[in-house]
Protein backbone atom coordinates (compact mmCIF):
# COMPACT_ATOMS: atom_id res chain seq x y z
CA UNK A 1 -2.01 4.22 -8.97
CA UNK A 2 -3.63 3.03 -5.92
CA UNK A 3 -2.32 3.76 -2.42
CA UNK A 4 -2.74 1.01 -0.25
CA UNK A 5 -1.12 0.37 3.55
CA UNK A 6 1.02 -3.03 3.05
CA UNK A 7 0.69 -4.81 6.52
CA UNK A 8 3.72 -7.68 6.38
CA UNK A 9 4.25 -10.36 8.82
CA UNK A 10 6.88 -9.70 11.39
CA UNK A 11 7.55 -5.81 10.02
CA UNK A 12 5.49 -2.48 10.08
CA UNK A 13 3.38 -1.42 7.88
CA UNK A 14 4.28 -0.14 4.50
CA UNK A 15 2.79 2.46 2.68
CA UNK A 16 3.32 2.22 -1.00
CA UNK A 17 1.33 2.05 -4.32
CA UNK A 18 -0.24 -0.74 -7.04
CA UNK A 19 -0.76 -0.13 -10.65
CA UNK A 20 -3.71 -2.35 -10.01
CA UNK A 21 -5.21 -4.75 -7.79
CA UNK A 22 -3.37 -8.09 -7.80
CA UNK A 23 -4.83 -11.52 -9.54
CA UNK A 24 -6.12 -13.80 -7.44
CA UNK A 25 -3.95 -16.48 -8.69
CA UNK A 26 -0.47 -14.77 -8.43
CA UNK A 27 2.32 -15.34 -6.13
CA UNK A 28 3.85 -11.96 -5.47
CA UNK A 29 2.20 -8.59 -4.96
CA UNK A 30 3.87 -5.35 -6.64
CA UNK A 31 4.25 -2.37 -4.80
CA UNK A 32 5.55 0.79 -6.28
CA UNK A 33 7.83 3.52 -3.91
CA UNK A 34 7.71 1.57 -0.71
CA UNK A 35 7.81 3.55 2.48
CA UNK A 36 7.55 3.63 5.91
CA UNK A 37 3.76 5.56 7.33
CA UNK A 38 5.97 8.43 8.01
CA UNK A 39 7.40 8.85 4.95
CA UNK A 40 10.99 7.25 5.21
CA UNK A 41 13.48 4.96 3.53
CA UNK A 42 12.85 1.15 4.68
CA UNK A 43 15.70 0.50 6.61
CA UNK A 44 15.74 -2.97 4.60
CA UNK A 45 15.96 -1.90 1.27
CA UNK A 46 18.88 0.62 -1.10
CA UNK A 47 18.44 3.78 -1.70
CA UNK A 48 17.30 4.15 -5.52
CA UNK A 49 15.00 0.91 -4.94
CA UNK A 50 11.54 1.92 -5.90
CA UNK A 51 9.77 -1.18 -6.42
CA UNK A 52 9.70 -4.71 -4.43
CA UNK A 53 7.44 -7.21 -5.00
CA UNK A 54 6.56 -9.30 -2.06
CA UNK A 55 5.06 -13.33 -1.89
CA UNK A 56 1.99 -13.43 -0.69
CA UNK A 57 2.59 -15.84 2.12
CA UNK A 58 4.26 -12.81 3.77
CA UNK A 59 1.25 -10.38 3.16
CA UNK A 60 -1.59 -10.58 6.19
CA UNK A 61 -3.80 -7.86 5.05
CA UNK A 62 -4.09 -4.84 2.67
CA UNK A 63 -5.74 -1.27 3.34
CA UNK A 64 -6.82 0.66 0.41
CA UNK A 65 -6.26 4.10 1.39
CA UNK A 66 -9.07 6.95 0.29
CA UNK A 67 -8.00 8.60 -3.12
CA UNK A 68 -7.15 12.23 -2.73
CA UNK A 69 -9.83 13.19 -5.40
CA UNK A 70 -12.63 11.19 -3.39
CA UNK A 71 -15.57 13.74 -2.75
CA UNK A 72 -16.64 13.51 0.55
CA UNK A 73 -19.66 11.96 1.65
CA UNK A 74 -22.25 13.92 3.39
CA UNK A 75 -24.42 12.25 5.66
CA UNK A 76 -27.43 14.70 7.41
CA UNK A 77 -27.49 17.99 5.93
CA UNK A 78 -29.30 20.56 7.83
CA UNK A 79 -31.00 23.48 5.95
């Protein structure tokens, strides 16, 4: 899974995760356990609803978050 930062028009941010990254040619985006940056339930959707898919029209930009197992890169090392 990749954890991306959802930016939608006219709401916050949501923080969720894709399987993969969508095809340029599709009209909804999937996002898997939708959240608010904090954590929390979207006031918007149920309880048990753990994945939305959203039209692309609604979508103006997506962050790809860094994956937790990303080493860390070292820029000037002193010795």
């Amino acid at each position: 899974m990749i954890s991306v930062l959802v930016h939608i028009a006219n709401e916050d941010a949501v923080e969720c995760e894709l399987e993969e990254f969508p095809d340029a040619g599709s009209l909804f985006v999937t996002l898997h356990n939708p959240r608010r940056r904090d954590g929390k339930d979207l006031h918007y959707l149920d309880e048990d609803v753990t994945t939305i898919l959203v039209p692309w029209w609604r979508v103006n930009f997506i962050q790809i978050m860094p994956s937790a197992g990303a080493e860390e890169v070292i820029g000037f090392v002193r010795e």
